[in-house]
PDB file of N, CA and C in Angstrom:
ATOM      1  N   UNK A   1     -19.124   1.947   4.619  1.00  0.00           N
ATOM      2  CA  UNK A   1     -18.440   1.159   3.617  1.00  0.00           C
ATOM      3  C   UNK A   1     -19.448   0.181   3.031  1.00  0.00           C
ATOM      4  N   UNK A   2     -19.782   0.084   1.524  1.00  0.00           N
ATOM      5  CA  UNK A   2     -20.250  -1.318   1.004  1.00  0.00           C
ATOM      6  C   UNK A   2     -19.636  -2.017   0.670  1.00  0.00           C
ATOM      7  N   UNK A   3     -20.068  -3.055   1.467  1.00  0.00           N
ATOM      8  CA  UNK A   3     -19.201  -4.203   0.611  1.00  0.00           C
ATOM      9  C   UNK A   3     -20.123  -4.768  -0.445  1.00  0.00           C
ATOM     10  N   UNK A   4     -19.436  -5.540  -1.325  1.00  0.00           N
ATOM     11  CA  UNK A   4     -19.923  -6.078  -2.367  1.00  0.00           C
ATOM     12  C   UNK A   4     -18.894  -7.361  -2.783  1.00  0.00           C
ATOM     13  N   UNK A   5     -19.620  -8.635  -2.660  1.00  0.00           N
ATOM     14  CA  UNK A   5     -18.650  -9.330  -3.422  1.00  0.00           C
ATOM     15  C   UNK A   5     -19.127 -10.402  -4.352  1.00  0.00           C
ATOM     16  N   UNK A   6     -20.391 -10.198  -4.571  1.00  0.00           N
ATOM     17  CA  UNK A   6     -21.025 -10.629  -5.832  1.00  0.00           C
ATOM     18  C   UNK A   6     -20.505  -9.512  -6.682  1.00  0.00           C
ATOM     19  N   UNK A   7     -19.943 -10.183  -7.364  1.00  0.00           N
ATOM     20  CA  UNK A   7     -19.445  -9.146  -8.891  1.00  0.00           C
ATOM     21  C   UNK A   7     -21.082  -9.152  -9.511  1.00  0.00           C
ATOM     22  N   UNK A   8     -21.626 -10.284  -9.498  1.00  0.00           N
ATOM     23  CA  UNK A   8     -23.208  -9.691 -10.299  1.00  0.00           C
ATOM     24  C   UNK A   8     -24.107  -8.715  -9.941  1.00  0.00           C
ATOM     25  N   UNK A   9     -23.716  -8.112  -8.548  1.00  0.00           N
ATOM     26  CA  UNK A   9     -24.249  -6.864  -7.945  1.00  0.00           C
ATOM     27  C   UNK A   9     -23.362  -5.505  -8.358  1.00  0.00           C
ATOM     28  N   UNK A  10     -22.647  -5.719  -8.669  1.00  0.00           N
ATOM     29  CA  UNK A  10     -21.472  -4.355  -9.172  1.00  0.00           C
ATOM     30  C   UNK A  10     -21.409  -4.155 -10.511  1.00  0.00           C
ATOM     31  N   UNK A  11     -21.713  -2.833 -10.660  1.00  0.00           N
ATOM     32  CA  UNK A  11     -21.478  -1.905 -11.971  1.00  0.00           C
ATOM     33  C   UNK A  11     -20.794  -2.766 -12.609  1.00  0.00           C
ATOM     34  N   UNK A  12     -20.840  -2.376 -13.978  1.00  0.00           N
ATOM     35  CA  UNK A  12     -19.612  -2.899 -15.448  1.00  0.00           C
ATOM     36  C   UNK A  12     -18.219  -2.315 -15.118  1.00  0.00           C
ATOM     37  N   UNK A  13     -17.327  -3.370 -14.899  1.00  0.00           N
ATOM     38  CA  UNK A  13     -16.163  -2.555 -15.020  1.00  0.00           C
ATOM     39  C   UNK A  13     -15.967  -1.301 -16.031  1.00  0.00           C
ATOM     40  N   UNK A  14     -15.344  -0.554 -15.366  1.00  0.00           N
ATOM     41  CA  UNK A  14     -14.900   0.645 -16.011  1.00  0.00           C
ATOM     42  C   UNK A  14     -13.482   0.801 -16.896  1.00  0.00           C
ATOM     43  N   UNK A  15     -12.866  -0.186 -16.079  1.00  0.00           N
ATOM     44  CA  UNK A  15     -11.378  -0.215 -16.925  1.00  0.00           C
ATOM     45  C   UNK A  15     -11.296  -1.795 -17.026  1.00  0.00           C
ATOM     46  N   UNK A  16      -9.613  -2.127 -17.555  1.00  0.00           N
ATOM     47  CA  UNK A  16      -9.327  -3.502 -16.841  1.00  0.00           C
ATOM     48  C   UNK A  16      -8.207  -4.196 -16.003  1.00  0.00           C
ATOM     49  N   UNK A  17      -8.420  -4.924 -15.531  1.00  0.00           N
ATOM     50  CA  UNK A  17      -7.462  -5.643 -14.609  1.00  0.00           C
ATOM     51  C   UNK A  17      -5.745  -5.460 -14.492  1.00  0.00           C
ATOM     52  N   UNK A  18      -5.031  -4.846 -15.852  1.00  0.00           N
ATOM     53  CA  UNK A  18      -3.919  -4.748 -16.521  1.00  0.00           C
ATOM     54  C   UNK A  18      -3.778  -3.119 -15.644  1.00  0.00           C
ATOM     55  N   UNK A  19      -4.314  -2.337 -15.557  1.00  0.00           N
ATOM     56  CA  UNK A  19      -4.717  -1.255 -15.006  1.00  0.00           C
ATOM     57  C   UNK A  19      -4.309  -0.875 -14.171  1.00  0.00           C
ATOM     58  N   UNK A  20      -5.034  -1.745 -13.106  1.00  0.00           N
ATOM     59  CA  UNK A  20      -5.210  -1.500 -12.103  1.00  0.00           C
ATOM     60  C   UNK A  20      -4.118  -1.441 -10.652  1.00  0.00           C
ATOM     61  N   UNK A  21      -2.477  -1.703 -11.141  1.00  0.00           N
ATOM     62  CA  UNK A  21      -1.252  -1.130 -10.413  1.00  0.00           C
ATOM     63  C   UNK A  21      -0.709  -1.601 -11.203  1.00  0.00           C
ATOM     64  N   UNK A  22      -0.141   0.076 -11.754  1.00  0.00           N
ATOM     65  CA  UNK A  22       0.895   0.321 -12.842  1.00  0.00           C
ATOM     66  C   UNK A  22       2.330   1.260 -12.374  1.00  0.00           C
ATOM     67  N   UNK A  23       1.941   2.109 -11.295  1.00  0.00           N
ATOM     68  CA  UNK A  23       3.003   2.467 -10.762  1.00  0.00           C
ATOM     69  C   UNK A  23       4.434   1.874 -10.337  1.00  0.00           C
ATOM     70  N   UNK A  24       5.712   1.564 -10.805  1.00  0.00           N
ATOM     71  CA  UNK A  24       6.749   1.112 -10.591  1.00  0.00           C
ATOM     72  C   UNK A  24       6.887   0.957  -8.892  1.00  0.00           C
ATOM     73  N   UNK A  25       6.452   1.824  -8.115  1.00  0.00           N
ATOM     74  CA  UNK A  25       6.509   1.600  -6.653  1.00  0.00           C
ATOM     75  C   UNK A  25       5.935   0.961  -5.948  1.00  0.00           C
ATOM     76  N   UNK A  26       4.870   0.812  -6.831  1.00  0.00           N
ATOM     77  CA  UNK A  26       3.412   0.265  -6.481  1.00  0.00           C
ATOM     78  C   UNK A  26       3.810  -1.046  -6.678  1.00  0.00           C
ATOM     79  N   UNK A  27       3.895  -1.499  -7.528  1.00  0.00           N
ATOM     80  CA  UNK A  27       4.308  -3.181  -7.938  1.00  0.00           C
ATOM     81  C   UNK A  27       4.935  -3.368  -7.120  1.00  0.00           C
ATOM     82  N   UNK A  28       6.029  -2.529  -6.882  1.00  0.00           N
ATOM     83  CA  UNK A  28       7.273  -3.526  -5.472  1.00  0.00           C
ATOM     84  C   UNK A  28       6.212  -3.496  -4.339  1.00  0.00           C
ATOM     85  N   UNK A  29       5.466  -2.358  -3.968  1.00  0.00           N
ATOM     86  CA  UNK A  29       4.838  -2.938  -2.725  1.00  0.00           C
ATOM     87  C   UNK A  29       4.032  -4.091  -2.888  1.00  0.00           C
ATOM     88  N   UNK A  30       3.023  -4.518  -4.020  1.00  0.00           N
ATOM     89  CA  UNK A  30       2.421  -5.432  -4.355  1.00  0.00           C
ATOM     90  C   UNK A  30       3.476  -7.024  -4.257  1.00  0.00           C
ATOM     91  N   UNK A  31       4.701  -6.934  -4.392  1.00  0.00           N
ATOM     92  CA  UNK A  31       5.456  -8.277  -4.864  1.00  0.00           C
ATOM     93  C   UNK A  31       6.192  -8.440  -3.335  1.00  0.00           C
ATOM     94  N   UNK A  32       6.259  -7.213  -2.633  1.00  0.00           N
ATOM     95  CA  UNK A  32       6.951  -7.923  -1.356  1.00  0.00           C
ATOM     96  C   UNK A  32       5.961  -7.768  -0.365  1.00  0.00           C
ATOM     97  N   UNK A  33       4.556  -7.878  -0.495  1.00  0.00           N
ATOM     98  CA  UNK A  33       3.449  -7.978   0.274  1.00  0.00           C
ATOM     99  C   UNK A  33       2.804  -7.018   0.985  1.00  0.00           C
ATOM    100  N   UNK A  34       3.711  -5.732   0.805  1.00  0.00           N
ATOM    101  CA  UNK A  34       3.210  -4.387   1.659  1.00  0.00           C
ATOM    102  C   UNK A  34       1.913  -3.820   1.400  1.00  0.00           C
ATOM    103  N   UNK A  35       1.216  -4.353  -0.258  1.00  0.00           N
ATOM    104  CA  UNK A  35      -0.026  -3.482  -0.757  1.00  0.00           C
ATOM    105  C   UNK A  35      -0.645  -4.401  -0.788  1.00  0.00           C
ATOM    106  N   UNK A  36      -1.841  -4.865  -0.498  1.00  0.00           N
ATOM    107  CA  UNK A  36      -3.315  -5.677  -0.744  1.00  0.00           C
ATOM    108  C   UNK A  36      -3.995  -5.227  -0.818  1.00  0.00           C
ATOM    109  N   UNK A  37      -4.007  -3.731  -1.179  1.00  0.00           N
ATOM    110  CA  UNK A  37      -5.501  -3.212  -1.910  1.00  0.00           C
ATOM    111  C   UNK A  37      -5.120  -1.881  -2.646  1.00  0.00           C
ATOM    112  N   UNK A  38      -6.012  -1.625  -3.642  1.00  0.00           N
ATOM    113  CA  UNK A  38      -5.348  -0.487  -4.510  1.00  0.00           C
ATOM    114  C   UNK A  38      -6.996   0.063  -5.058  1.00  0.00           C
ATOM    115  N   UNK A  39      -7.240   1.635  -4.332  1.00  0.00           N
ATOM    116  CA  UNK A  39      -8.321   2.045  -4.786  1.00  0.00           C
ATOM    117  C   UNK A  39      -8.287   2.742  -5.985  1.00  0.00           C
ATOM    118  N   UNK A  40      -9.327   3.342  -6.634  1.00  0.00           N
ATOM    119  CA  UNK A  40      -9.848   3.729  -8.073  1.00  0.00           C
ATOM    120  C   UNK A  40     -10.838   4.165  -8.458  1.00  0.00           C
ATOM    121  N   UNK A  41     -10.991   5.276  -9.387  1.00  0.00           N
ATOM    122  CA  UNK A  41     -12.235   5.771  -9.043  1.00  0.00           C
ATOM    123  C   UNK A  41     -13.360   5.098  -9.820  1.00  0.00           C
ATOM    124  N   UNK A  42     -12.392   3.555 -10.777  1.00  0.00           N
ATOM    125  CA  UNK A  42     -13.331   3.115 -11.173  1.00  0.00           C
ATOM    126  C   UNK A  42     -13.019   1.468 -10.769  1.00  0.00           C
ATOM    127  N   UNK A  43     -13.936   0.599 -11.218  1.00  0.00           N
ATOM    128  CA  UNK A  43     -14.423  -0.575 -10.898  1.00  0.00           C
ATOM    129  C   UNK A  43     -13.327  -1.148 -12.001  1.00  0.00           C
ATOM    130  N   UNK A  44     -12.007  -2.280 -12.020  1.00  0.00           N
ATOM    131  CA  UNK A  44     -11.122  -2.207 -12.665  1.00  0.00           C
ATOM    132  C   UNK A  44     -11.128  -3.651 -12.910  1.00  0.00           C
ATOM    133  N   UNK A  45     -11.931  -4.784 -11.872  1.00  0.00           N
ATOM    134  CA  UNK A  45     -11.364  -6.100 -11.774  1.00  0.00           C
ATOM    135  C   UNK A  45     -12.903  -6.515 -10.906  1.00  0.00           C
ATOM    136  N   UNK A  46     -12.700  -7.992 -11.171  1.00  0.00           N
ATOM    137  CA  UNK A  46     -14.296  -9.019 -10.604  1.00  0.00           C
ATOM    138  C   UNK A  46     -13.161  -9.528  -9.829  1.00  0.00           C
ATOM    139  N   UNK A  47     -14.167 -10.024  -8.939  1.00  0.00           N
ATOM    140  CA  UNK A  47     -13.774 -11.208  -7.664  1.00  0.00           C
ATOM    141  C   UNK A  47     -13.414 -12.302  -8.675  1.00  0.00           C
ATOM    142  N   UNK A  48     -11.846 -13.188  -7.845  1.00  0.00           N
ATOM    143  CA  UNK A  48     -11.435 -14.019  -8.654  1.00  0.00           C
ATOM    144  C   UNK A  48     -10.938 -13.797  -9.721  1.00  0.00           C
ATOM    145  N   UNK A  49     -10.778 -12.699 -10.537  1.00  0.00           N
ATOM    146  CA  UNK A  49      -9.499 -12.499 -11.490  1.00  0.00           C
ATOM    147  C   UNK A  49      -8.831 -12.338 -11.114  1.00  0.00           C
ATOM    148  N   UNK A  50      -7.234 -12.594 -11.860  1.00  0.00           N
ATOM    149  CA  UNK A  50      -6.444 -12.648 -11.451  1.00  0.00           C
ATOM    150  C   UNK A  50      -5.407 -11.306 -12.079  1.00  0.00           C
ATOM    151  N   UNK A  51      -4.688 -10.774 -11.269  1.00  0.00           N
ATOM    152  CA  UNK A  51      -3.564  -9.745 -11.661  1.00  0.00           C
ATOM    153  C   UNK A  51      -2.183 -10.165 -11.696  1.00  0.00           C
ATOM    154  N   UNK A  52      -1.280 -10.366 -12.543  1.00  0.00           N
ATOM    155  CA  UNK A  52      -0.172 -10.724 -12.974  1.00  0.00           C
ATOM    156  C   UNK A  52       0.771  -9.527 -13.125  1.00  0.00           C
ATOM    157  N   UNK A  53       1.822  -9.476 -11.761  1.00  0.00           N
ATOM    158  CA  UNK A  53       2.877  -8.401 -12.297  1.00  0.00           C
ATOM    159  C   UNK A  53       4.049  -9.182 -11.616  1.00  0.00           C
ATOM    160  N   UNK A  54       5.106  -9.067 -12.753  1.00  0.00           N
ATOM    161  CA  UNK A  54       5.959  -9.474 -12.744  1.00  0.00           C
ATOM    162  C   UNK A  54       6.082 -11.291 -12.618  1.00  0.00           C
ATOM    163  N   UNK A  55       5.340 -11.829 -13.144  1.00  0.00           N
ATOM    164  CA  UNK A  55       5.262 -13.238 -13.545  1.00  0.00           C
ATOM    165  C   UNK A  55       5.211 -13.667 -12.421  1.00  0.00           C
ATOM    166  N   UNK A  56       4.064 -12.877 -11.458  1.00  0.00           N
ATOM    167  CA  UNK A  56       3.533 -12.907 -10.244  1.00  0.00           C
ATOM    168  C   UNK A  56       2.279 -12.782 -10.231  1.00  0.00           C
ATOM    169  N   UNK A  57       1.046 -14.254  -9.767  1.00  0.00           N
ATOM    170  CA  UNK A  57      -0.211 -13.696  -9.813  1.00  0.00           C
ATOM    171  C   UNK A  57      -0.708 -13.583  -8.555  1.00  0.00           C
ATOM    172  N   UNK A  58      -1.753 -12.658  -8.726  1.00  0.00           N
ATOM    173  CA  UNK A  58      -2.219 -11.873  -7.335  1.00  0.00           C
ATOM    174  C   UNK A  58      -4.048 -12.550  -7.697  1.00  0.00           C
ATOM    175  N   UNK A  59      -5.078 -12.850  -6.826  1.00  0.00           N
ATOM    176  CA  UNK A  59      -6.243 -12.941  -6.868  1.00  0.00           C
ATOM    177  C   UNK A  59      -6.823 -11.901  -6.571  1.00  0.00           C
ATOM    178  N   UNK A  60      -7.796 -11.033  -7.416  1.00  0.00           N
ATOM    179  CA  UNK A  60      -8.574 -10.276  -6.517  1.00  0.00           C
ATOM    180  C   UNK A  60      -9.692 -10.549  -5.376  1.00  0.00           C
ATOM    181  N   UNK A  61      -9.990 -10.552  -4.535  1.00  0.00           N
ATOM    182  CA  UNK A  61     -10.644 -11.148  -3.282  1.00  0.00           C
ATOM    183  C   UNK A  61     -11.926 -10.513  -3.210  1.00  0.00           C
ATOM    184  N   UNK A  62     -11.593  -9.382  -3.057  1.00  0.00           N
ATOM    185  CA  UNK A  62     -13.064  -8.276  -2.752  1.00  0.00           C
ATOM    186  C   UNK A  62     -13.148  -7.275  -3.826  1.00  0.00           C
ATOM    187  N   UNK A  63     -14.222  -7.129  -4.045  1.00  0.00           N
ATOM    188  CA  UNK A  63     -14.166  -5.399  -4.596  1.00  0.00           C
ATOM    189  C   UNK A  63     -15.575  -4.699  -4.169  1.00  0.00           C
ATOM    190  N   UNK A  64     -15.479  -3.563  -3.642  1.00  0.00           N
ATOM    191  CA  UNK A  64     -16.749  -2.805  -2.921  1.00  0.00           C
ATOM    192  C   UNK A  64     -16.214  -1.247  -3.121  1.00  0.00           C
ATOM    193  N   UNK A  65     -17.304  -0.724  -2.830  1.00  0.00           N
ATOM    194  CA  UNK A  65     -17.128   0.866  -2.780  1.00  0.00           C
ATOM    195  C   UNK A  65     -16.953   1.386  -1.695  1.00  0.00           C
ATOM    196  N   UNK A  66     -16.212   3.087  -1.624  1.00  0.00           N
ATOM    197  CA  UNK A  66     -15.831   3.125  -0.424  1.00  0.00           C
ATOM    198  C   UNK A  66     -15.931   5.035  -0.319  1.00  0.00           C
ATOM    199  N   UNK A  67     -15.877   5.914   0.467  1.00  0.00           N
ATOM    200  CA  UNK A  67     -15.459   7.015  -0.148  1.00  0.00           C
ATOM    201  C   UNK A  67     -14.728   7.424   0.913  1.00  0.00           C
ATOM    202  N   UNK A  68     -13.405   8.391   0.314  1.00  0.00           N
ATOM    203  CA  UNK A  68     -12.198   9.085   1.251  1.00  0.00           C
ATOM    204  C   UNK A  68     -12.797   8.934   2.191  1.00  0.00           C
ATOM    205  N   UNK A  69     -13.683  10.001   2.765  1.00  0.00           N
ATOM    206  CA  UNK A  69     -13.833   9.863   3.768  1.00  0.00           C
ATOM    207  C   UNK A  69     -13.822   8.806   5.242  1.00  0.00           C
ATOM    208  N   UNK A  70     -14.319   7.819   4.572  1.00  0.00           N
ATOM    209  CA  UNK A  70     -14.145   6.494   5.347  1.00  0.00           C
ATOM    210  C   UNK A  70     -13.027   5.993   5.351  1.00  0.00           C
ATOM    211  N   UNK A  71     -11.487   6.122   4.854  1.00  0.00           N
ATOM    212  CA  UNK A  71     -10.290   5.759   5.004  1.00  0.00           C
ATOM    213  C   UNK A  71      -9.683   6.279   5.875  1.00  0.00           C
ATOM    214  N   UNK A  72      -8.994   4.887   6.799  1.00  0.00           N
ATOM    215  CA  UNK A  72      -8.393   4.617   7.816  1.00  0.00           C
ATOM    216  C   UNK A  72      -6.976   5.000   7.495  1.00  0.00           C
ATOM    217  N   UNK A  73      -6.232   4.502   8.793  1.00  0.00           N
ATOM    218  CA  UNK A  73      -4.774   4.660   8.537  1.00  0.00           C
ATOM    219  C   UNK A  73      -4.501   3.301   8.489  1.00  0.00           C
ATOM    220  N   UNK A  74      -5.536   2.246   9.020  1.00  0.00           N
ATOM    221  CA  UNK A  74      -5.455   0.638   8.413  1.00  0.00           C
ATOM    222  C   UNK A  74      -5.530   0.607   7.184  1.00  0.00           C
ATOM    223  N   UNK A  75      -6.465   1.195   6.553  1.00  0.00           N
ATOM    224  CA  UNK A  75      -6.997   1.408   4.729  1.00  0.00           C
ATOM    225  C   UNK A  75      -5.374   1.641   4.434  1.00  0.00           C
ATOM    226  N   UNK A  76      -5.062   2.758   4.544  1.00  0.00           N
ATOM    227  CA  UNK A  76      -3.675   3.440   4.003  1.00  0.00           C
ATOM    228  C   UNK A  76      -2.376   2.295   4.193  1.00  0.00           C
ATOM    229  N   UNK A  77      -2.393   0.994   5.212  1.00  0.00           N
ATOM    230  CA  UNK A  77      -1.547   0.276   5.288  1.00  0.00           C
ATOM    231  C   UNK A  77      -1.893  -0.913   4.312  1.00  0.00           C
ATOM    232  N   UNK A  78      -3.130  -0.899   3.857  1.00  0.00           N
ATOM    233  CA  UNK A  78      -3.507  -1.809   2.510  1.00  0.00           C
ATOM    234  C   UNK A  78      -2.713  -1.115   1.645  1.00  0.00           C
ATOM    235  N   UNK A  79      -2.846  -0.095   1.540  1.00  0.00           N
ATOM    236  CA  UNK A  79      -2.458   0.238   0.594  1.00  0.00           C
ATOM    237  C   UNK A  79      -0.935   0.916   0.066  1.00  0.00           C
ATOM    238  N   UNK A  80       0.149   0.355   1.085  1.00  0.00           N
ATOM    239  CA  UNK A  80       1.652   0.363   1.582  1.00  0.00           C
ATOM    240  C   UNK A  80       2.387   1.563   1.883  1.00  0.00           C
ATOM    241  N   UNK A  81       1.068   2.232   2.829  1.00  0.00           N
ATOM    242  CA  UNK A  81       1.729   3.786   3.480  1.00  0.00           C
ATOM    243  C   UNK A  81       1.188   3.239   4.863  1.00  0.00           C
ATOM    244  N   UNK A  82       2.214   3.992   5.200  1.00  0.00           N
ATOM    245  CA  UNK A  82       2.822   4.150   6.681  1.00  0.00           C
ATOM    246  C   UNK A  82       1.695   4.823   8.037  1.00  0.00           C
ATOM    247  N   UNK A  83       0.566   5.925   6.967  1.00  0.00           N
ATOM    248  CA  UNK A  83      -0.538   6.473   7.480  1.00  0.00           C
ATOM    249  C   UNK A  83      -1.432   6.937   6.428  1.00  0.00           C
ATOM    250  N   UNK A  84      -2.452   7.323   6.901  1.00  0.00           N
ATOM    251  CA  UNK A  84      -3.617   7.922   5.750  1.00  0.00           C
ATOM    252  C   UNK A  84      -3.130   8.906   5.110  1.00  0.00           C
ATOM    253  N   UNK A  85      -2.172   9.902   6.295  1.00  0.00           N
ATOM    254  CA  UNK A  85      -1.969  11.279   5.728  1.00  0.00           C
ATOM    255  C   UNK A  85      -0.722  10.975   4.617  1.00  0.00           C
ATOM    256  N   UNK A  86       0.168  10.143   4.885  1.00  0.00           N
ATOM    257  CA  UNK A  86       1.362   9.564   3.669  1.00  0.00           C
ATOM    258  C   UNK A  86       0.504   9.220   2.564  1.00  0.00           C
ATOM    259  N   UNK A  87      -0.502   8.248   2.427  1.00  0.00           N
ATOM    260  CA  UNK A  87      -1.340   7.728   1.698  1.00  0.00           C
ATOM    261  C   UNK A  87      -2.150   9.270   0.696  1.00  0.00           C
ATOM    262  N   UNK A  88      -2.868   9.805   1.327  1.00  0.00           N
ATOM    263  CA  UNK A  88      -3.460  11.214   1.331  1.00  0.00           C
ATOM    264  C   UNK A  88      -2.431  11.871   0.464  1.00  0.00           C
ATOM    265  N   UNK A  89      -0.858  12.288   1.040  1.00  0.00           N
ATOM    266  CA  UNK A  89      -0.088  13.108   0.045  1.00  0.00           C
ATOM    267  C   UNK A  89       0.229  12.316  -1.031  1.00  0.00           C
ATOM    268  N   UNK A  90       0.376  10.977  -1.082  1.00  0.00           N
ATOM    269  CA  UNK A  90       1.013  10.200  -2.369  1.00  0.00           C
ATOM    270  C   UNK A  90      -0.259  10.502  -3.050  1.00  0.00           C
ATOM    271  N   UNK A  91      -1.353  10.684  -2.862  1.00  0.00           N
ATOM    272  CA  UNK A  91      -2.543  10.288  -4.311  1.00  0.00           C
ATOM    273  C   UNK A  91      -2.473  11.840  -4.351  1.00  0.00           C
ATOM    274  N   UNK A  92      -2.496  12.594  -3.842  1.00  0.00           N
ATOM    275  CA  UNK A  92      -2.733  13.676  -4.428  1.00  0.00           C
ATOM    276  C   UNK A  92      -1.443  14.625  -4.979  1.00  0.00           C
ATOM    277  N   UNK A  93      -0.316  13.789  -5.125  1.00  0.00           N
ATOM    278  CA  UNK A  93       0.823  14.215  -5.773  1.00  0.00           C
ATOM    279  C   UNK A  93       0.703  13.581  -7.174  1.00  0.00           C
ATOM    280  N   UNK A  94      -0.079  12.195  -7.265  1.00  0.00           N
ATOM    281  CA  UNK A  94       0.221  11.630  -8.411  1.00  0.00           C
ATOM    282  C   UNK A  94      -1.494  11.835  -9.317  1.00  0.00           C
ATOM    283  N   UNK A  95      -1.922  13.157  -8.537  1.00  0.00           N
ATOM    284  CA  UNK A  95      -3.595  14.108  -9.315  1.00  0.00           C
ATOM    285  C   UNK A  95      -3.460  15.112  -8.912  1.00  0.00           C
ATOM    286  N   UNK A  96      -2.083  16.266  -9.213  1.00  0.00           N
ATOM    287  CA  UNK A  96      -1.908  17.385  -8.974  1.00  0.00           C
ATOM    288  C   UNK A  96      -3.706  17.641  -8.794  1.00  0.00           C
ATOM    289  N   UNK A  97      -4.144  19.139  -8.402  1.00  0.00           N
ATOM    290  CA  UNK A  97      -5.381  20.058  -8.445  1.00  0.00           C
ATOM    291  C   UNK A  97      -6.127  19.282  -8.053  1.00  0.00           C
ATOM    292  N   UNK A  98      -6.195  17.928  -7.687  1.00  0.00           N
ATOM    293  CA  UNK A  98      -7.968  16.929  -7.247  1.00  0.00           C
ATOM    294  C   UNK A  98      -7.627  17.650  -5.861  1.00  0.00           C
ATOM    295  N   UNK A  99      -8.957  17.619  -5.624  1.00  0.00           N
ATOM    296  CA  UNK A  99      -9.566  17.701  -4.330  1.00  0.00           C
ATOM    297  C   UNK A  99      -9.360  16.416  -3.255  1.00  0.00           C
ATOM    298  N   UNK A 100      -8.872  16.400  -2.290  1.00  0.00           N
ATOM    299  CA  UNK A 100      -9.358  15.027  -1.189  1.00  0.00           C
ATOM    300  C   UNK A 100     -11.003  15.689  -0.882  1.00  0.00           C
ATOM    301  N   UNK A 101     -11.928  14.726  -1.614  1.00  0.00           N
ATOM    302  CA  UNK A 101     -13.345  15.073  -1.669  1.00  0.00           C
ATOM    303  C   UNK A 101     -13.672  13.586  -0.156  1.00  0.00           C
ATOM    304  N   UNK A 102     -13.723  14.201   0.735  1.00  0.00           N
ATOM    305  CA  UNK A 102     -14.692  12.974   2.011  1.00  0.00           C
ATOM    306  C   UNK A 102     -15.682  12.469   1.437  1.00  0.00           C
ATOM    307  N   UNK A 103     -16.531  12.911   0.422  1.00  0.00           N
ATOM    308  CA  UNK A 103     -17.642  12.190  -0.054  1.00  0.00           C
ATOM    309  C   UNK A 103     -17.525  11.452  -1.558  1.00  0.00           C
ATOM    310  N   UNK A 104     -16.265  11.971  -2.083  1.00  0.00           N
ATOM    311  CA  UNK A 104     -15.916  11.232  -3.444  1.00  0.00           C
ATOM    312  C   UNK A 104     -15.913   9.474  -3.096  1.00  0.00           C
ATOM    313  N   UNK A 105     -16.413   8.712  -3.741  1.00  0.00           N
ATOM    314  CA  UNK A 105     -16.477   7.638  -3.488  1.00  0.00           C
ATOM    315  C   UNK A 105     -15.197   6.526  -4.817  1.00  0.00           C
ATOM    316  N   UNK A 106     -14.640   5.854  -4.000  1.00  0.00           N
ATOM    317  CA  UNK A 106     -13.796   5.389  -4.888  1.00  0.00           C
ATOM    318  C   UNK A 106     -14.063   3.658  -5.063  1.00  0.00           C
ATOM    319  N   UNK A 107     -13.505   2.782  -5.477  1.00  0.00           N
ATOM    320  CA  UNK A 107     -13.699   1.506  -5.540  1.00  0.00           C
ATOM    321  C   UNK A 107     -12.434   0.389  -5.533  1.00  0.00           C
ATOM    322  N   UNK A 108     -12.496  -0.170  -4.024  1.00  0.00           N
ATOM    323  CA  UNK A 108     -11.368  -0.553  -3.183  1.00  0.00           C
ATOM    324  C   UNK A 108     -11.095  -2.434  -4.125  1.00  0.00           C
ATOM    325  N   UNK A 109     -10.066  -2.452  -4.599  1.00  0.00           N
ATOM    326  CA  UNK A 109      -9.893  -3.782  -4.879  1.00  0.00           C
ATOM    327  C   UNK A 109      -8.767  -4.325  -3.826  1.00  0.00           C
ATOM    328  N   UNK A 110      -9.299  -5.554  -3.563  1.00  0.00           N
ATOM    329  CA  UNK A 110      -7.800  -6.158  -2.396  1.00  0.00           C
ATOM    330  C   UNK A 110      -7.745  -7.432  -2.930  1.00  0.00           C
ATOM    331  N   UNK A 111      -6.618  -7.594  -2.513  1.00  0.00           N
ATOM    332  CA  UNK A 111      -6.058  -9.347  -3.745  1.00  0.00           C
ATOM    333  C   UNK A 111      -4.519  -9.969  -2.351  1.00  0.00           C
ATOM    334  N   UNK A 112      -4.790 -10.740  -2.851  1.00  0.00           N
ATOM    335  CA  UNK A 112      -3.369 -11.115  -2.235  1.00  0.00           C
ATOM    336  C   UNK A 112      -2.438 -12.495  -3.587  1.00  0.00           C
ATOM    337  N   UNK A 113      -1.802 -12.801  -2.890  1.00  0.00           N
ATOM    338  CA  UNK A 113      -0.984 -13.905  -3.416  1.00  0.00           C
ATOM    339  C   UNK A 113      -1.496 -15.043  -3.991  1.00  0.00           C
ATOM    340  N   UNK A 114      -1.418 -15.787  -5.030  1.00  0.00           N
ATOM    341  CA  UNK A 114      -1.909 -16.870  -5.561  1.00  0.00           C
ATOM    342  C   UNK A 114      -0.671 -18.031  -5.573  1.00  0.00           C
ATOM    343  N   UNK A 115      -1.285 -18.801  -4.823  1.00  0.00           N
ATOM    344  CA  UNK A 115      -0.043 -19.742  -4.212  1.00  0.00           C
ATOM    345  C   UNK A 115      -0.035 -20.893  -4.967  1.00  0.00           C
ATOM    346  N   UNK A 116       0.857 -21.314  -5.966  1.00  0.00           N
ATOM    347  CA  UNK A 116       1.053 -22.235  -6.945  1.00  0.00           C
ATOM    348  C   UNK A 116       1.202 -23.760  -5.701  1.00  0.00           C
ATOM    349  N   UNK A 117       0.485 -24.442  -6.000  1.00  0.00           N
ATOM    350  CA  UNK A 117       1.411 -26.100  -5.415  1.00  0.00           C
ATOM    351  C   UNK A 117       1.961 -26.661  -6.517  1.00  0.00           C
ATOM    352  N   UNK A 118       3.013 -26.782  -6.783  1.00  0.00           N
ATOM    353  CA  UNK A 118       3.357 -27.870  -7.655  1.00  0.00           C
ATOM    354  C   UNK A 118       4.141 -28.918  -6.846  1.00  0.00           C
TER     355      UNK A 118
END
């Protein structure tokens, strides 16, 4: 696994932050705390931006590269499955024909809660 959390060491984002969990299922796991990380095959968000769903902001914390292969069934509970192999069938239902490539390398963002004081 690399980590990386100088964003000035990491590629140009590829997409953006708005992106990066769009799935309707996905958000509920994101808003009732089940998801803190959501991989991609591209670089979507810098350390310290922030993701807003549902008039809910999330910080991104880390972002580093990672590939299948190295995913856990901890990884898969970042990411609000139950195991790798649940995790494993959800992505490859929602990329009919992809391959689970062990050496495809993807790019892990994890964020949590941004806690207002007022």
């Amino acid at each position: 696994m690399t980590m990386q959390s100088n964003h000035s060491d990491l590629p140009p984002k590829t997409c953006t932050i708005e992106r990066l969990v769009t799935v309707p299922a996905d958000i509920e796991k994101v808003i009732n705390g089940q998801k803190t990380a959501t991989r991609r095959n591209g670089r979507y968000a810098d350390v310290g931006e922030i993701m807003t769903l549902q008039n809910k902001d999330f910080v991104i914390e880390s972002v580093y590269s990672q590939t299948l292969g190295e995913l856990t069934n901890q990884h898969a509970r970042q990411e609000g499955y139950e195991s790798l192999e649940e995790y494993k069938n959800a992505i490859l239902g929602f990329h009919p024909g992809m391959p689970w490539a062990p050496k495809m390398k993807v790019w892990v963002h994890e964020f949590a809660p941004v806690h207002n004081h007022e």
